[in-house]
Each structure stands twice: as structure tokens, then as C-alpha cells.
PDB file of N, CA and C in Angstrom:
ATOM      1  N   UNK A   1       0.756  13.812  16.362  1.00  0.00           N
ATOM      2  CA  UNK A   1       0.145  14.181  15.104  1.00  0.00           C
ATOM      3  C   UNK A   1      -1.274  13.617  15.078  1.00  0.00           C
ATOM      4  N   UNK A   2      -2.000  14.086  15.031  1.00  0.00           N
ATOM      5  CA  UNK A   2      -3.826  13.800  14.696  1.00  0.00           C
ATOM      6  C   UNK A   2      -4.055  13.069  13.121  1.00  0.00           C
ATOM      7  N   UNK A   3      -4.850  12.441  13.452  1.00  0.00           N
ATOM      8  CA  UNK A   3      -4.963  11.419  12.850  1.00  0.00           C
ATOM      9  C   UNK A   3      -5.685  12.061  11.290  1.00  0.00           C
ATOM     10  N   UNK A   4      -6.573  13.306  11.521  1.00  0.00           N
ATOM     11  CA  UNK A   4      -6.982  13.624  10.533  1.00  0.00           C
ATOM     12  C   UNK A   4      -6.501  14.792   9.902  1.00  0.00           C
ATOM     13  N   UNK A   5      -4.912  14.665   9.905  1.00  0.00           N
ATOM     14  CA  UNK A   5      -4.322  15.873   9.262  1.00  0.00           C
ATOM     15  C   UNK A   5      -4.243  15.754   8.181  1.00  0.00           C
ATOM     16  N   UNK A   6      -4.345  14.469   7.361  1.00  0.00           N
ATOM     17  CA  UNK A   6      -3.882  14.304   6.062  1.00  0.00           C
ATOM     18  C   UNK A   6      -5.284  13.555   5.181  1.00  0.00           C
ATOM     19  N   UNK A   7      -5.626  14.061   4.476  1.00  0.00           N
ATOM     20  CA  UNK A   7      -6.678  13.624   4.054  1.00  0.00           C
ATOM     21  C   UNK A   7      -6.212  13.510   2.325  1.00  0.00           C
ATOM     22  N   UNK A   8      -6.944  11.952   1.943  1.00  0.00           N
ATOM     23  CA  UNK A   8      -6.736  11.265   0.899  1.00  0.00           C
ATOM     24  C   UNK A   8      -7.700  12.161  -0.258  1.00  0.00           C
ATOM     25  N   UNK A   9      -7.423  12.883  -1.471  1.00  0.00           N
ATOM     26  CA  UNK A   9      -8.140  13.530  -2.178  1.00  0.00           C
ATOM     27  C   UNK A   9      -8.684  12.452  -3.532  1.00  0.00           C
ATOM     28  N   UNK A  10      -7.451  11.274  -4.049  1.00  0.00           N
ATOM     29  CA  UNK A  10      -7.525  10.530  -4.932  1.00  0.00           C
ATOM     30  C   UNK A  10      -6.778   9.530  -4.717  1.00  0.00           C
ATOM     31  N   UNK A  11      -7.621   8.347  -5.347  1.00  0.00           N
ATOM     32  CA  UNK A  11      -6.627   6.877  -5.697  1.00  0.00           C
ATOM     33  C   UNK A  11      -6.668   6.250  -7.159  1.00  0.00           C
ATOM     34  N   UNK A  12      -6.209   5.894  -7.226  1.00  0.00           N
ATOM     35  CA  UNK A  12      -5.930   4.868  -8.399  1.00  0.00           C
ATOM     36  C   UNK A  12      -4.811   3.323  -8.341  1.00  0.00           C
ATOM     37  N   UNK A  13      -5.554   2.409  -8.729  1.00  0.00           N
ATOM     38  CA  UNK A  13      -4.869   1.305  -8.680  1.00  0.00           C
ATOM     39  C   UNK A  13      -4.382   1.295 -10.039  1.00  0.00           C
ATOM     40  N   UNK A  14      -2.836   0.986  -9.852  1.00  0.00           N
ATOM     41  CA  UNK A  14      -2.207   0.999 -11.165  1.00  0.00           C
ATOM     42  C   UNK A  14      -1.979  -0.498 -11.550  1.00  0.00           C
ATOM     43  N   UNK A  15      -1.930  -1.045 -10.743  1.00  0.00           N
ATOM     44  CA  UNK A  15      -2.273  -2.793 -10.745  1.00  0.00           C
ATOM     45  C   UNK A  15      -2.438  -3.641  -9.687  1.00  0.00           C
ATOM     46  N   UNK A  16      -2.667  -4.904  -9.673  1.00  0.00           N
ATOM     47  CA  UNK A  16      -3.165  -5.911  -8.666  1.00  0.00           C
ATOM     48  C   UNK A  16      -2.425  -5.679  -6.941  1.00  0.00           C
ATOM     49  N   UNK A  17      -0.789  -4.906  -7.506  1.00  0.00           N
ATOM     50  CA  UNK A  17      -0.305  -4.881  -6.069  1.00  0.00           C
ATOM     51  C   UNK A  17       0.211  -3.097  -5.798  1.00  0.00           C
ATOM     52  N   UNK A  18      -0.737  -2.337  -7.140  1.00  0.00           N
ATOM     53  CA  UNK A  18      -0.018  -0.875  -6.696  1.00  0.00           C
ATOM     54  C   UNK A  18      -0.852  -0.246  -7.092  1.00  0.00           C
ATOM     55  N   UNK A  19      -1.080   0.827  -5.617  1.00  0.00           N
ATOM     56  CA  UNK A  19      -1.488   1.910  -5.933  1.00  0.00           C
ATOM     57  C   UNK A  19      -1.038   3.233  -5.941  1.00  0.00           C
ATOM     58  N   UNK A  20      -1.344   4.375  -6.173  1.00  0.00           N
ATOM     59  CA  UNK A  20      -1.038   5.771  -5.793  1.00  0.00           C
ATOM     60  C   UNK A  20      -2.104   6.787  -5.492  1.00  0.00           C
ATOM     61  N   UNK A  21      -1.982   7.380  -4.534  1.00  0.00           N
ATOM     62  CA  UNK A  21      -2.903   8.124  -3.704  1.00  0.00           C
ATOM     63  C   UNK A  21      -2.261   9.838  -3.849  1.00  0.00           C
ATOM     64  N   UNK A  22      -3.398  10.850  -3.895  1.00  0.00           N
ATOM     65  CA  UNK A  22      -2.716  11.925  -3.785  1.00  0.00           C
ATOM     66  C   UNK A  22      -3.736  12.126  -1.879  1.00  0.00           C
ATOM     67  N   UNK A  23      -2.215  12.666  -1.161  1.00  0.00           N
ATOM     68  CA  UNK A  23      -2.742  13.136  -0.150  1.00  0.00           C
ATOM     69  C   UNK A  23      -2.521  14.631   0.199  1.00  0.00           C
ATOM     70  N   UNK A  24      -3.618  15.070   0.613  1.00  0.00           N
ATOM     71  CA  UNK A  24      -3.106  16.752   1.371  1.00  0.00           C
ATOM     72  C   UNK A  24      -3.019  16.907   2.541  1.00  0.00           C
ATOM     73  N   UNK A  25      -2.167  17.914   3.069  1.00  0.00           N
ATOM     74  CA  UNK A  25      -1.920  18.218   4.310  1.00  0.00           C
ATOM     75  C   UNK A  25      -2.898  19.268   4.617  1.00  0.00           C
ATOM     76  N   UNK A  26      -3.460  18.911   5.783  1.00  0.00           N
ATOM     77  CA  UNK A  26      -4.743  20.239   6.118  1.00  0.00           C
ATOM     78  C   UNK A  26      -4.385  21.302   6.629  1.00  0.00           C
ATOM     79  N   UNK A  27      -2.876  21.068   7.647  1.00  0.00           N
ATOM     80  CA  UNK A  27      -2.427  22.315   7.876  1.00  0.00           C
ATOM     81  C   UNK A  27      -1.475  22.938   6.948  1.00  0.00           C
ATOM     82  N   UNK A  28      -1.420  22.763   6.241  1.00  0.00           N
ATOM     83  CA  UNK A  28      -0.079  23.228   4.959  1.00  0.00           C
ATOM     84  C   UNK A  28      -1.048  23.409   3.777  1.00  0.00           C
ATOM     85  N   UNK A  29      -1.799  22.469   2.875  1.00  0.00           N
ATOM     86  CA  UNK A  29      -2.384  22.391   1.742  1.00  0.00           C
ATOM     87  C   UNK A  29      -1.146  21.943   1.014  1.00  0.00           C
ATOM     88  N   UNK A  30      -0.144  21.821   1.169  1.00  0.00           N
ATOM     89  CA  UNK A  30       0.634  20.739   0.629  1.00  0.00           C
ATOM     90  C   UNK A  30       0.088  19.254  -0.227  1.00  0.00           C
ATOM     91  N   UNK A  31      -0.088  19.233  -1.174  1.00  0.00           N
ATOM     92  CA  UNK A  31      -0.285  18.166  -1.882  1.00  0.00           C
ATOM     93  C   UNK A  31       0.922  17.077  -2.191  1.00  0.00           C
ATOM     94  N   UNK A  32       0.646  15.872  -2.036  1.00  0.00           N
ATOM     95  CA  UNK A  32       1.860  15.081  -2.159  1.00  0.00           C
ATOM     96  C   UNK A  32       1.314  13.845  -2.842  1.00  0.00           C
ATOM     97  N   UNK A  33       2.114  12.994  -3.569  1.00  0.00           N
ATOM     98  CA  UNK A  33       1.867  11.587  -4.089  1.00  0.00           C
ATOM     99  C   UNK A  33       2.511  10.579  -3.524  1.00  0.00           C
ATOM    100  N   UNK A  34       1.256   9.223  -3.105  1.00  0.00           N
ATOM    101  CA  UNK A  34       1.813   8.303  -2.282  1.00  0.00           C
ATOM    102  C   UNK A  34       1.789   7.247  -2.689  1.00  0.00           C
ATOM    103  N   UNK A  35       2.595   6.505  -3.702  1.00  0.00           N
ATOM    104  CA  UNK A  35       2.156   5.246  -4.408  1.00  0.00           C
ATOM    105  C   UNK A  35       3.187   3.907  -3.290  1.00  0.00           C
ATOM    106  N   UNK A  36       2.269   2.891  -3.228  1.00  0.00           N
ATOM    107  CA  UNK A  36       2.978   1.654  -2.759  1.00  0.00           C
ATOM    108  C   UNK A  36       2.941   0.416  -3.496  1.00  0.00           C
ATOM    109  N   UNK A  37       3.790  -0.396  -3.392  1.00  0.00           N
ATOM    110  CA  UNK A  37       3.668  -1.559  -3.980  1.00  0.00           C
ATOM    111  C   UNK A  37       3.886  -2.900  -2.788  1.00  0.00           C
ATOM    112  N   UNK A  38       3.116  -3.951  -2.678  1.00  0.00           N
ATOM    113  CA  UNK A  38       3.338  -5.031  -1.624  1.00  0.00           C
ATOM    114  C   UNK A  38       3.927  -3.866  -0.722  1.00  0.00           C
ATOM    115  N   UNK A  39       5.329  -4.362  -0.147  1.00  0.00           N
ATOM    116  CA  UNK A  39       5.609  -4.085   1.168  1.00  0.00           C
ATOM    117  C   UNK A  39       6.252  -2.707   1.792  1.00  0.00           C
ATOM    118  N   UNK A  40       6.291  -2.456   0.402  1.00  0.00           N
ATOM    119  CA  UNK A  40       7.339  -0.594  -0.265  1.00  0.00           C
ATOM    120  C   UNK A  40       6.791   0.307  -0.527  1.00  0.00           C
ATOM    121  N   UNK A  41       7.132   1.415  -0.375  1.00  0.00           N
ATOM    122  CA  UNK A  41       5.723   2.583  -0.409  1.00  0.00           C
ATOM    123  C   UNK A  41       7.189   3.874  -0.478  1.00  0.00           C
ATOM    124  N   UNK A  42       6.321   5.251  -1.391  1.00  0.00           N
ATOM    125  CA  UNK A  42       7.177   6.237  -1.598  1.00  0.00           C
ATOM    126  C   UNK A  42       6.448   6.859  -1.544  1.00  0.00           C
ATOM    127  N   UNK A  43       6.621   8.597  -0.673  1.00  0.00           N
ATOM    128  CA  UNK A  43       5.750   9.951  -0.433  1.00  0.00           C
ATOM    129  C   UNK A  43       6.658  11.001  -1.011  1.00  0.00           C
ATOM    130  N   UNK A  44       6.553  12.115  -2.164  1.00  0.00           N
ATOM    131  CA  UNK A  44       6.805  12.967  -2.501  1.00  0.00           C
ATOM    132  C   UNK A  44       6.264  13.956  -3.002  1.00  0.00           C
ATOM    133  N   UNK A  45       6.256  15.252  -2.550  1.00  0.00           N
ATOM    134  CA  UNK A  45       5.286  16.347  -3.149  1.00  0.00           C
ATOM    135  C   UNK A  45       4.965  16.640  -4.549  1.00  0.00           C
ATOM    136  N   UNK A  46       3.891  16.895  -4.883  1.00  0.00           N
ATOM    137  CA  UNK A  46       3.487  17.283  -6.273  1.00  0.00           C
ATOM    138  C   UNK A  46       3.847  18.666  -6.532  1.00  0.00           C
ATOM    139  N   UNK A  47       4.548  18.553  -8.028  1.00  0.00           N
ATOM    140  CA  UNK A  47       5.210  20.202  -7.767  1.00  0.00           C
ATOM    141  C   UNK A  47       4.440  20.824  -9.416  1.00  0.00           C
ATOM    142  N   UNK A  48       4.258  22.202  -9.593  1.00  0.00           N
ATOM    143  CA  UNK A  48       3.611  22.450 -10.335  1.00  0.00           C
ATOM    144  C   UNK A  48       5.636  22.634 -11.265  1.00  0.00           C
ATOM    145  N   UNK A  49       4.386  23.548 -12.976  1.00  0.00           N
ATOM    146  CA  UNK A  49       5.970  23.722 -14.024  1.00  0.00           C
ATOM    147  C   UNK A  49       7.131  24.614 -13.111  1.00  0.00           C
ATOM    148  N   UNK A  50       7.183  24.921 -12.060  1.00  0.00           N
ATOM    149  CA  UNK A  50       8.362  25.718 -11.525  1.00  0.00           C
ATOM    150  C   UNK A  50       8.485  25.001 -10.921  1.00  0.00           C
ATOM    151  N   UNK A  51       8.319  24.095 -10.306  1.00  0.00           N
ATOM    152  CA  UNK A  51       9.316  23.210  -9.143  1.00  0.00           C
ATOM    153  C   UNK A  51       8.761  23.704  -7.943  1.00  0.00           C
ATOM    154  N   UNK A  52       7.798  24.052  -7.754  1.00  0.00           N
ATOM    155  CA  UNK A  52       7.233  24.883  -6.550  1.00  0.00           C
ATOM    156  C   UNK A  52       5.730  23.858  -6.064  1.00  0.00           C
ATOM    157  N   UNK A  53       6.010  23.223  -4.549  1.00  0.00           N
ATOM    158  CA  UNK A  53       4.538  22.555  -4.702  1.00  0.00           C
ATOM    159  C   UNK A  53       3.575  23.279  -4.226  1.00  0.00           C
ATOM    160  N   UNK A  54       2.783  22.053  -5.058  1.00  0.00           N
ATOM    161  CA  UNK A  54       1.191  22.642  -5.431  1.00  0.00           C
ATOM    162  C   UNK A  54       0.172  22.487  -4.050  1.00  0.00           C
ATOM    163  N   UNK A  55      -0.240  23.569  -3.447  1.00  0.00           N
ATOM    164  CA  UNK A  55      -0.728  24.071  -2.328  1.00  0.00           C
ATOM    165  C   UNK A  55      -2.178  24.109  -2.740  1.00  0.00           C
ATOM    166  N   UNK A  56      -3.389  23.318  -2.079  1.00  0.00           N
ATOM    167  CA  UNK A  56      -4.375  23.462  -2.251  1.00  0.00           C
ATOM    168  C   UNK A  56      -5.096  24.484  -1.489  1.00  0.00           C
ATOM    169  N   UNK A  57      -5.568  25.862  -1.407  1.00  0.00           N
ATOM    170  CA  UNK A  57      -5.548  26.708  -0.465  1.00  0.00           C
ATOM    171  C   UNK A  57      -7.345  26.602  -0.179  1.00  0.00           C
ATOM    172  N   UNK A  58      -7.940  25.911  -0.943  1.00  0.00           N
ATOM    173  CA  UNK A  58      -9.433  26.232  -0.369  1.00  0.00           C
ATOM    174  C   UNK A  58     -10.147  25.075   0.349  1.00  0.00           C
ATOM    175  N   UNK A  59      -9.777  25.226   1.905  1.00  0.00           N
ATOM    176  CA  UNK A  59     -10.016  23.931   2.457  1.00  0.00           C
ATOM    177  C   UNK A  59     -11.265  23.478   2.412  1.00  0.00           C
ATOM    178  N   UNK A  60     -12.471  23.916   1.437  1.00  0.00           N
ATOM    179  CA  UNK A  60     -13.362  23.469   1.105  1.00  0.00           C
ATOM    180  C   UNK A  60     -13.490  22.576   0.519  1.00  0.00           C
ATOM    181  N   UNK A  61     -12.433  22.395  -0.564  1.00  0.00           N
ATOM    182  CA  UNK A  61     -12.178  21.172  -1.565  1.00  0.00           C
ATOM    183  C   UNK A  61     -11.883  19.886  -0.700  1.00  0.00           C
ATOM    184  N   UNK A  62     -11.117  19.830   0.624  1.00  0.00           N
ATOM    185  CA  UNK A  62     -11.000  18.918   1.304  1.00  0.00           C
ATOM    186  C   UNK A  62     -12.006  17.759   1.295  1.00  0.00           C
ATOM    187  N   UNK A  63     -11.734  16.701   0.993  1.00  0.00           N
ATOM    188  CA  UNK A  63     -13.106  15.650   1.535  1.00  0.00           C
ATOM    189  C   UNK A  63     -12.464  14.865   2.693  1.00  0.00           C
ATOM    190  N   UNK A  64     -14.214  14.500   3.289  1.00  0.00           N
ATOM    191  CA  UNK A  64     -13.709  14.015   4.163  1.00  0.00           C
ATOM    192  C   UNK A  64     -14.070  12.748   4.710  1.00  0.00           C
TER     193      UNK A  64
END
């Protein structure tokens, strides 16, 4: 897997030991949320009101 498949779009520190990151997949546009705390960390897709995730399709928006 290449190192720059997944690119970080947003962060936010929710406190001193947690954050959450939204990351996208460049080959999918798959959007997902990655929050960790100290030593624990959870990845699950962002899904729009149908339960269907949210696909960023204009890889322009990508930063990099």
C-alpha cells in the first residue's frame, strides 16, 4: 500500500489526549473518521442520511 493513498482532509483536537481526523481514500474517495485517544484509536466511514458513505468524487478537493 503507498504511503500516499490516504490523505488527511481535517483535524480537530477534542482534548489534551484526543483527536479526530477525517481521512480520504484517493483511490475510492471514501471518507472515513479517525479519532484516537493515548494508546487506542478507532477508523469508521462517514455515512451520509441513508447509511450510504460519503464519497468525495472531485480529487481536486484533495490536499496535499
Amino acid at each position: 500500500m503507498a504511503l500516499d493513498r490516504f490523505d488527511i482532509q481535517g483535524k480537530d483536537s477534542l482534548n489534551l489526549f484526543t483527536d479526530a481526523l477525517v481521512v480520504v481514500d484517493r483511490e475510492t474517495g471514501v471518507n472515513y473518521l479517525f479519532v484516537h485517544r493515548g494508546y487506542g484509536g478507532g477508523l469508521t466511514p462517514l455515512l451520509d442520511s441513508d447509511g450510504k458513505p460519503i464519497i468525495t468524487k472531485d480529487k481536486d478537493n484533495y490536499k496535499r
